[in-house]
N, C-alpha and C. Protein backbone atom coordinates (compact mmCIF):
# COMPACT_ATOMS: atom_id res chain seq x y z
N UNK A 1 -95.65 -92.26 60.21
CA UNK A 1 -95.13 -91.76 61.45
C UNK A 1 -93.91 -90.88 61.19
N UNK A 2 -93.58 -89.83 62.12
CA UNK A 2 -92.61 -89.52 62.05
C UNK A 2 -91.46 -89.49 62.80
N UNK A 3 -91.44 -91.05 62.93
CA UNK A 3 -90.16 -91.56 63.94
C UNK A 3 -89.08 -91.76 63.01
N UNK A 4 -87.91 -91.34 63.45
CA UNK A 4 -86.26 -91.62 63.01
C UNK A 4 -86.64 -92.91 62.65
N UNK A 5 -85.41 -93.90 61.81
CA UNK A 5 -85.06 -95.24 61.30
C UNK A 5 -84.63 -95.22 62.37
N UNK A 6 -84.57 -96.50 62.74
CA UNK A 6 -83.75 -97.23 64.12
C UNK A 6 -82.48 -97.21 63.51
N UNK A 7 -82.42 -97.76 62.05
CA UNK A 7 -80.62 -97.49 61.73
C UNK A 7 -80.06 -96.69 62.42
N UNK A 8 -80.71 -95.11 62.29
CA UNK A 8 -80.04 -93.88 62.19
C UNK A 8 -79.32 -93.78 63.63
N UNK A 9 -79.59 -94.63 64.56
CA UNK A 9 -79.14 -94.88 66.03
C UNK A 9 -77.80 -95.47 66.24
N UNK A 10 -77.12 -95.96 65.33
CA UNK A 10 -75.57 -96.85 65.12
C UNK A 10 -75.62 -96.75 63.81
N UNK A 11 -76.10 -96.46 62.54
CA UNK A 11 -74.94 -96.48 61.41
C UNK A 11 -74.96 -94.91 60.96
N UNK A 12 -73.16 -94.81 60.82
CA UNK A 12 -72.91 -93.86 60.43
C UNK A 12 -73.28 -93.40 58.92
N UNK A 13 -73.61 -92.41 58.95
CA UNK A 13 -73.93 -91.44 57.54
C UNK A 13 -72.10 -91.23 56.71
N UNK A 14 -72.54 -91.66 55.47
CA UNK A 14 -71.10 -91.15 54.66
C UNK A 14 -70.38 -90.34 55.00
N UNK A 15 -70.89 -89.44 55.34
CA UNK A 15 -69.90 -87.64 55.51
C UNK A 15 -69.80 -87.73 57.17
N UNK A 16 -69.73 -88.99 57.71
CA UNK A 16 -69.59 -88.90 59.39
C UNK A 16 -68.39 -89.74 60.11
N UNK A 17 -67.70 -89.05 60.77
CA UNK A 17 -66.81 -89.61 61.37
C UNK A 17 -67.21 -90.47 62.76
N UNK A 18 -66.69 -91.39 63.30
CA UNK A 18 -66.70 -91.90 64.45
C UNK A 18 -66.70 -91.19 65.35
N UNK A 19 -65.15 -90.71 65.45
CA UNK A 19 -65.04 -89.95 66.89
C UNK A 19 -64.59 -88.47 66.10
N UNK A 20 -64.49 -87.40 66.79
CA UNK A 20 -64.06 -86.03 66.64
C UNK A 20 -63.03 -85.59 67.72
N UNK A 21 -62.23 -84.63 67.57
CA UNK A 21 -61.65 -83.89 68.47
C UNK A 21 -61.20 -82.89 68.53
N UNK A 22 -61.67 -82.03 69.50
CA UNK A 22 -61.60 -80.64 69.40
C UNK A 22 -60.69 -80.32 70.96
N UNK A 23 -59.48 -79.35 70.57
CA UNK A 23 -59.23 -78.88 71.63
C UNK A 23 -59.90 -77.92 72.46
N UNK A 24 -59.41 -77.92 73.29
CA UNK A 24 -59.70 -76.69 74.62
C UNK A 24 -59.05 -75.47 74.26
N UNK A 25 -59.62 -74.91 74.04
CA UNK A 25 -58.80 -73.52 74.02
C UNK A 25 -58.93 -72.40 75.22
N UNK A 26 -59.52 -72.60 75.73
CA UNK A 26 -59.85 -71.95 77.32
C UNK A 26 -58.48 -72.70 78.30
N UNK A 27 -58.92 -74.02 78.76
CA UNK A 27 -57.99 -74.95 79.34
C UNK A 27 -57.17 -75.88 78.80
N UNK A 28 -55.84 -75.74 79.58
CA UNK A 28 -54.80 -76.22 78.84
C UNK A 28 -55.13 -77.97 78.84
N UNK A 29 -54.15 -78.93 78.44
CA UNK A 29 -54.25 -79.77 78.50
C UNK A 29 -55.55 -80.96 78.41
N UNK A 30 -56.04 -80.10 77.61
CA UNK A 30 -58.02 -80.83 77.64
C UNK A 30 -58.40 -80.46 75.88
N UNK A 31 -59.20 -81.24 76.07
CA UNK A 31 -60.03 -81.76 74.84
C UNK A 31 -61.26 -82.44 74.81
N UNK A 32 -61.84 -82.31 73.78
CA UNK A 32 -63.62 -82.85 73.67
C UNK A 32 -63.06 -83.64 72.24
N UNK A 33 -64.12 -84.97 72.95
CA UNK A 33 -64.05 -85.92 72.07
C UNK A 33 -65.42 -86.19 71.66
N UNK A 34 -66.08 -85.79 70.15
CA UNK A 34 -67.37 -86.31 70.14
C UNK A 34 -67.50 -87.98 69.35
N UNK A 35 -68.40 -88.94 69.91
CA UNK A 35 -68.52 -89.58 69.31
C UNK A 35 -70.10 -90.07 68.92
N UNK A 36 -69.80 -90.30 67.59
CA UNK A 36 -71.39 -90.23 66.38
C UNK A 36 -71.98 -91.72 67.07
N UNK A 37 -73.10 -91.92 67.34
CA UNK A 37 -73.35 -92.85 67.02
C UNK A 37 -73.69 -93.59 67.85
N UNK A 38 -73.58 -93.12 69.56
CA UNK A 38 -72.93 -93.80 70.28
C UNK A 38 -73.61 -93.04 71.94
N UNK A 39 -73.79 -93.93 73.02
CA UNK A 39 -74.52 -93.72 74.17
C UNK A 39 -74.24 -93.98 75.38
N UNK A 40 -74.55 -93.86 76.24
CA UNK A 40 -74.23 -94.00 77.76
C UNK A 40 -73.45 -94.87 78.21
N UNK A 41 -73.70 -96.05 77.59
CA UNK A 41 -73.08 -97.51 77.51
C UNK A 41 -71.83 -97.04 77.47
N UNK A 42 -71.36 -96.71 76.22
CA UNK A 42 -69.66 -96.76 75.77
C UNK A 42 -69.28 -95.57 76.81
N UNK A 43 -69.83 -94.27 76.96
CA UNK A 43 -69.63 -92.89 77.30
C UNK A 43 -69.23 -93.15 79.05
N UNK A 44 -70.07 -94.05 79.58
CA UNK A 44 -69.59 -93.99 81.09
C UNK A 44 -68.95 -95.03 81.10
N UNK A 45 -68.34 -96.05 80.59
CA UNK A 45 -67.49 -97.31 80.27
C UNK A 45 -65.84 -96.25 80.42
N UNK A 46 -65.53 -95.28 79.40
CA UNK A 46 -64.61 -94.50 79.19
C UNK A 46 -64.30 -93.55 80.30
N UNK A 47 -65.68 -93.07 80.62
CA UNK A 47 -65.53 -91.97 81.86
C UNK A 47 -64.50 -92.72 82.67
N UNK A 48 -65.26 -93.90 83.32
CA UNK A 48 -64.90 -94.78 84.31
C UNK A 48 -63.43 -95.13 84.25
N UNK A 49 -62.80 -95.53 83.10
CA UNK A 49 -61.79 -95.76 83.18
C UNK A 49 -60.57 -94.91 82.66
N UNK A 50 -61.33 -93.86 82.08
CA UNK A 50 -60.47 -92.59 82.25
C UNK A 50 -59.84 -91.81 83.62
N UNK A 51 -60.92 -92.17 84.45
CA UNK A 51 -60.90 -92.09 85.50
C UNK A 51 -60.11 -92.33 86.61
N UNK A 52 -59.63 -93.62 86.28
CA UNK A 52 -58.57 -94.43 87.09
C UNK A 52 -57.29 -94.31 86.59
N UNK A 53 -56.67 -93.46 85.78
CA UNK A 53 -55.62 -93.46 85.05
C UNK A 53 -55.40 -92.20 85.85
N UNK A 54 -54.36 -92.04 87.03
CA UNK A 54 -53.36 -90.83 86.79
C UNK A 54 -53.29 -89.53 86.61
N UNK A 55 -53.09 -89.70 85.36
CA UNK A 55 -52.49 -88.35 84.52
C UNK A 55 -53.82 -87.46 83.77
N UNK A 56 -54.74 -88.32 84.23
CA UNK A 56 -56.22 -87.39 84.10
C UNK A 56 -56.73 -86.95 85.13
N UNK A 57 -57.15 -85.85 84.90
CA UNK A 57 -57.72 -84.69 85.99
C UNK A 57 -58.81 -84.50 86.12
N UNK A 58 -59.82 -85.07 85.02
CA UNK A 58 -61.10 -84.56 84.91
C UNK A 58 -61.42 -85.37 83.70
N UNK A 59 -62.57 -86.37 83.99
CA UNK A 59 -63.34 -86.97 82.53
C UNK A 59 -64.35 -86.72 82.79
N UNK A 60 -65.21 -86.26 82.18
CA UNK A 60 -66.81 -86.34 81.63
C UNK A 60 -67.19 -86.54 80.84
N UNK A 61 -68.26 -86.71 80.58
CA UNK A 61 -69.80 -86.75 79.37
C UNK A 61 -70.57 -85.96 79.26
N UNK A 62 -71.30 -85.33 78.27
CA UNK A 62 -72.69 -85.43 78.43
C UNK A 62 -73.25 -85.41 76.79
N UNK A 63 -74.59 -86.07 76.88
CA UNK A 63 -75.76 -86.16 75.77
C UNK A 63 -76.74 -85.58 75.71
N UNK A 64 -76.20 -85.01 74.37
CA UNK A 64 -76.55 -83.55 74.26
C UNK A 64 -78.60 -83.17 74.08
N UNK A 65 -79.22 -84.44 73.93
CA UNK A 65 -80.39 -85.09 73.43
C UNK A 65 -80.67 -86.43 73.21
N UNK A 66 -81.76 -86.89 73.89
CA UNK A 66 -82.31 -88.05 73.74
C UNK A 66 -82.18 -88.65 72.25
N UNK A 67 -82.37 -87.61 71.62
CA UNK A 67 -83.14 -88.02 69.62
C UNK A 67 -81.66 -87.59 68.91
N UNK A 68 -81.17 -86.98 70.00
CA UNK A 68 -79.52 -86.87 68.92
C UNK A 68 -78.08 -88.02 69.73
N UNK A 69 -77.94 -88.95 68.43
CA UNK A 69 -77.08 -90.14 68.88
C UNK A 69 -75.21 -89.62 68.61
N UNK A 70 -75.42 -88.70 70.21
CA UNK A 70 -74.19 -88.65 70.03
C UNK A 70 -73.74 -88.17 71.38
N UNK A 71 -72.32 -88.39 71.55
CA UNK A 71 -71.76 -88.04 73.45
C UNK A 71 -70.58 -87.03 73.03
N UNK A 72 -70.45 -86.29 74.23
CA UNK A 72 -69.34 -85.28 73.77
C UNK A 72 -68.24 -85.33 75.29
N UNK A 73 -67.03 -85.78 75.21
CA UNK A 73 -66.54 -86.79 76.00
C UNK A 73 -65.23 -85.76 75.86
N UNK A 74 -64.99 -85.02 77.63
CA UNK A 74 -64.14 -84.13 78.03
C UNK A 74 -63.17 -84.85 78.92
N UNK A 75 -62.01 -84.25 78.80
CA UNK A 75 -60.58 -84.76 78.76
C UNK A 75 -59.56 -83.82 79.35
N UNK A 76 -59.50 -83.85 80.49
CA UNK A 76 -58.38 -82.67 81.06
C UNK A 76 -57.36 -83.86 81.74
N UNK A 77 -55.80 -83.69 81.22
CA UNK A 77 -54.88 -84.39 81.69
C UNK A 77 -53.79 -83.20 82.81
N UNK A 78 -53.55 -83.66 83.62
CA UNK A 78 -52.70 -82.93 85.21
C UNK A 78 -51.11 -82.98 84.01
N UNK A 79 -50.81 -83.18 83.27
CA UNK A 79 -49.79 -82.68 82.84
C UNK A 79 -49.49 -82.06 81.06
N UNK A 80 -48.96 -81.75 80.79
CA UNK A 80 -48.61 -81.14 79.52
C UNK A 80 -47.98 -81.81 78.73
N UNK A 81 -47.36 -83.19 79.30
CA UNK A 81 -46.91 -84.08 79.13
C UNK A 81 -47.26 -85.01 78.36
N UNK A 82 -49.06 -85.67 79.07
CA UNK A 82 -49.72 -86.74 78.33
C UNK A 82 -51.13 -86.00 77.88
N UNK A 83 -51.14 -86.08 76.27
CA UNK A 83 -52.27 -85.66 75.60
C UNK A 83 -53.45 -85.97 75.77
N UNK A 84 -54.43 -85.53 75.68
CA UNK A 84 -55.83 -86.20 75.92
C UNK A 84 -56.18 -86.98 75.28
N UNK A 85 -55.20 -86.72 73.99
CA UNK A 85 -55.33 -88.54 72.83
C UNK A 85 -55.33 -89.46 73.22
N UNK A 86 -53.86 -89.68 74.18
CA UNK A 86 -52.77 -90.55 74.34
C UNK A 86 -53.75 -91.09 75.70
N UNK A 87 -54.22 -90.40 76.73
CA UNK A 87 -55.17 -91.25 77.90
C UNK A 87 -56.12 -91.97 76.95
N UNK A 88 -56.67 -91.20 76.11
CA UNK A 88 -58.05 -91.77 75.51
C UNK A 88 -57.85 -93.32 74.88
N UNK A 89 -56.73 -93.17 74.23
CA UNK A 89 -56.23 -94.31 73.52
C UNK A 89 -56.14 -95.51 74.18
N UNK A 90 -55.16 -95.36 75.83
CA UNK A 90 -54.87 -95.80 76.78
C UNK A 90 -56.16 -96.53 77.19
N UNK A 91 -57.15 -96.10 77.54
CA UNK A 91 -58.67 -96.05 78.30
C UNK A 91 -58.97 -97.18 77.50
N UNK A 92 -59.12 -97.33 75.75
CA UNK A 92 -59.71 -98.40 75.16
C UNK A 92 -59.19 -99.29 75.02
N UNK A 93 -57.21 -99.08 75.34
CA UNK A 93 -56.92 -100.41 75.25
C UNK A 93 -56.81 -101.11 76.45
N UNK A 94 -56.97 -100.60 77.66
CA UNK A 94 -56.97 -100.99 79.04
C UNK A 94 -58.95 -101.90 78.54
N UNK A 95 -59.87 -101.57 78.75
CA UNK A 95 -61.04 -101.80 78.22
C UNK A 95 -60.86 -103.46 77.40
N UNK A 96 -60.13 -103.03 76.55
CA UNK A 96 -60.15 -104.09 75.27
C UNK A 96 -59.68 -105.10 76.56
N UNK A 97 -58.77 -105.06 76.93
CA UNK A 97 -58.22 -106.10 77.38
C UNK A 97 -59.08 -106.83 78.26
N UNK A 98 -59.77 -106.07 79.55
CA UNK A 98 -60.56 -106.28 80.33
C UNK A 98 -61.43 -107.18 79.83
N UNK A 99 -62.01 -106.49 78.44
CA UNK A 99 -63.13 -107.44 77.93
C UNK A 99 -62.43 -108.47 77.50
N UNK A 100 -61.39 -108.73 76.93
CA UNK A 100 -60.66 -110.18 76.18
C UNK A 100 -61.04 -111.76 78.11
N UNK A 101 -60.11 -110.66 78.58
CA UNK A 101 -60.49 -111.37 80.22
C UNK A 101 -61.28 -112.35 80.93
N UNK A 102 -62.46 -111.25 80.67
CA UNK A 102 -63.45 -111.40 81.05
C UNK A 102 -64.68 -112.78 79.99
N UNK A 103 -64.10 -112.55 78.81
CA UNK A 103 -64.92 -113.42 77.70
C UNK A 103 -63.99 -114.42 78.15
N UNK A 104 -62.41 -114.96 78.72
CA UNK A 104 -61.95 -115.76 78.92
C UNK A 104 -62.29 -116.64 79.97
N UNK A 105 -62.74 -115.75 81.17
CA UNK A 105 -63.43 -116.42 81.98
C UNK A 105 -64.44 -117.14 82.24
N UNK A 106 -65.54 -116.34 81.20
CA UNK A 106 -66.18 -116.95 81.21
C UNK A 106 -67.01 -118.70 80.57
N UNK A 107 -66.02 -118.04 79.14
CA UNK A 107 -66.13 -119.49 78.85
C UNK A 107 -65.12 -120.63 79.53
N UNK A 108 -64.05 -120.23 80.34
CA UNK A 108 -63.34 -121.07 81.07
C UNK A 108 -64.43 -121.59 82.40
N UNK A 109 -65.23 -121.03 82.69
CA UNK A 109 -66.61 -121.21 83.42
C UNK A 109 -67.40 -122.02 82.78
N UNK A 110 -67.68 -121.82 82.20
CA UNK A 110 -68.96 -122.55 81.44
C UNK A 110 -68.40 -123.84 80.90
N UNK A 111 -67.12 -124.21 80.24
CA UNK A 111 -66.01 -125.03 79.98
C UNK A 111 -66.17 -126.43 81.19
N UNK A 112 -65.77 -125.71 82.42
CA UNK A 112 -65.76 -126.23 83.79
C UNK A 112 -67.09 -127.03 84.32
N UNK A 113 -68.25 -125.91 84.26
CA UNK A 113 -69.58 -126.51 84.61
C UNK A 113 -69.89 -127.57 83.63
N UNK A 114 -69.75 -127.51 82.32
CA UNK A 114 -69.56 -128.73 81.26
C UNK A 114 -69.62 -129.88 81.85
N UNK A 115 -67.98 -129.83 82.23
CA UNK A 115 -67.49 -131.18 82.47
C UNK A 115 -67.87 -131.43 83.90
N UNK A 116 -68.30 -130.87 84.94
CA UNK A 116 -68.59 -131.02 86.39
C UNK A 116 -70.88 -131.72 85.94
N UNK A 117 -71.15 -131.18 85.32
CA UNK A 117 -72.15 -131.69 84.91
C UNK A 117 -72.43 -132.41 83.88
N UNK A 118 -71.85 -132.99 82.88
CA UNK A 118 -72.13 -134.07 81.79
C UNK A 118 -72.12 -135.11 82.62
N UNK A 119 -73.56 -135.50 82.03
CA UNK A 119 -74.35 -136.67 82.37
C UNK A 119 -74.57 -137.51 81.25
N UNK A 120 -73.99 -137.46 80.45
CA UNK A 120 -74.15 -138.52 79.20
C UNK A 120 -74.74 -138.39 78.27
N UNK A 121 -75.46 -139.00 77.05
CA UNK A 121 -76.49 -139.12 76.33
C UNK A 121 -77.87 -138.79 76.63
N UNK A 122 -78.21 -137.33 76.44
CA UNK A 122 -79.51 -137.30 76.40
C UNK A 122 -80.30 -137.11 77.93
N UNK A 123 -78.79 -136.99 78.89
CA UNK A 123 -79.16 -137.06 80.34
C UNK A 123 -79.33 -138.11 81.36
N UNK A 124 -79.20 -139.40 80.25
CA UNK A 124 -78.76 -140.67 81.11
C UNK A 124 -78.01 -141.05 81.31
């Protein structure tokens, strides 16, 4: 057949970086971020919370091809002030946290139903 390795969908090639970044040279305060490897999942996760930050003016995506594993992730910040790095950076650690949160809850959930349902040995 001549189908891709499923690897080739998440592991990076030697000579490949994670993420990339290229400025804007048309518009000020903006930048393209490509990242290898990587899909809708992570790409509108970032949009989204690029989104809610402020000092950004404009986040997008887009994928560039189904068969090519990669997103190219635009970055216009409302001031001259905060870099398109510095939101981006912002975005994953706002994210990180969310997810720390959220894994807290849930096993503080599941923790709870535990002890609200143990029934003993074996269910007797």
């Amino acid at each position: 057949m001549n189908t891709p390795e499923r690897s080739a969908a998440f592991i990076l090639d030697d000579d490949e970086e994670k993420i990339e970044y290229f400025a804007d040279t048309k518009v000020s305060n903006a930048g393209t971020f490509t990242f290898n490897k990587e899909d809708h999942t992570v790409a509108n996760l970032l949009r989204m919370q690029l989104l809610r930050d402020p000092a950004v003016k404009f986040a997008g995506y887009m994928h560039p091809h189904p068969l090519i594993h990669k997103i190219n992730l635009k970055i216009q910040t409302s001031t001259s002030q905060v870099a398109p790095a510095e939101t981006l950076s912002a975005a994953i650690e706002d994210l990180s946290n969310e997810t720390d949160h959220l894994i807290t809850q849930v096993t503080d959930g599941i923790d709870k139903w535990k002890k609200e349902n143990d029934t003993g040995v074996m269910g007797m």
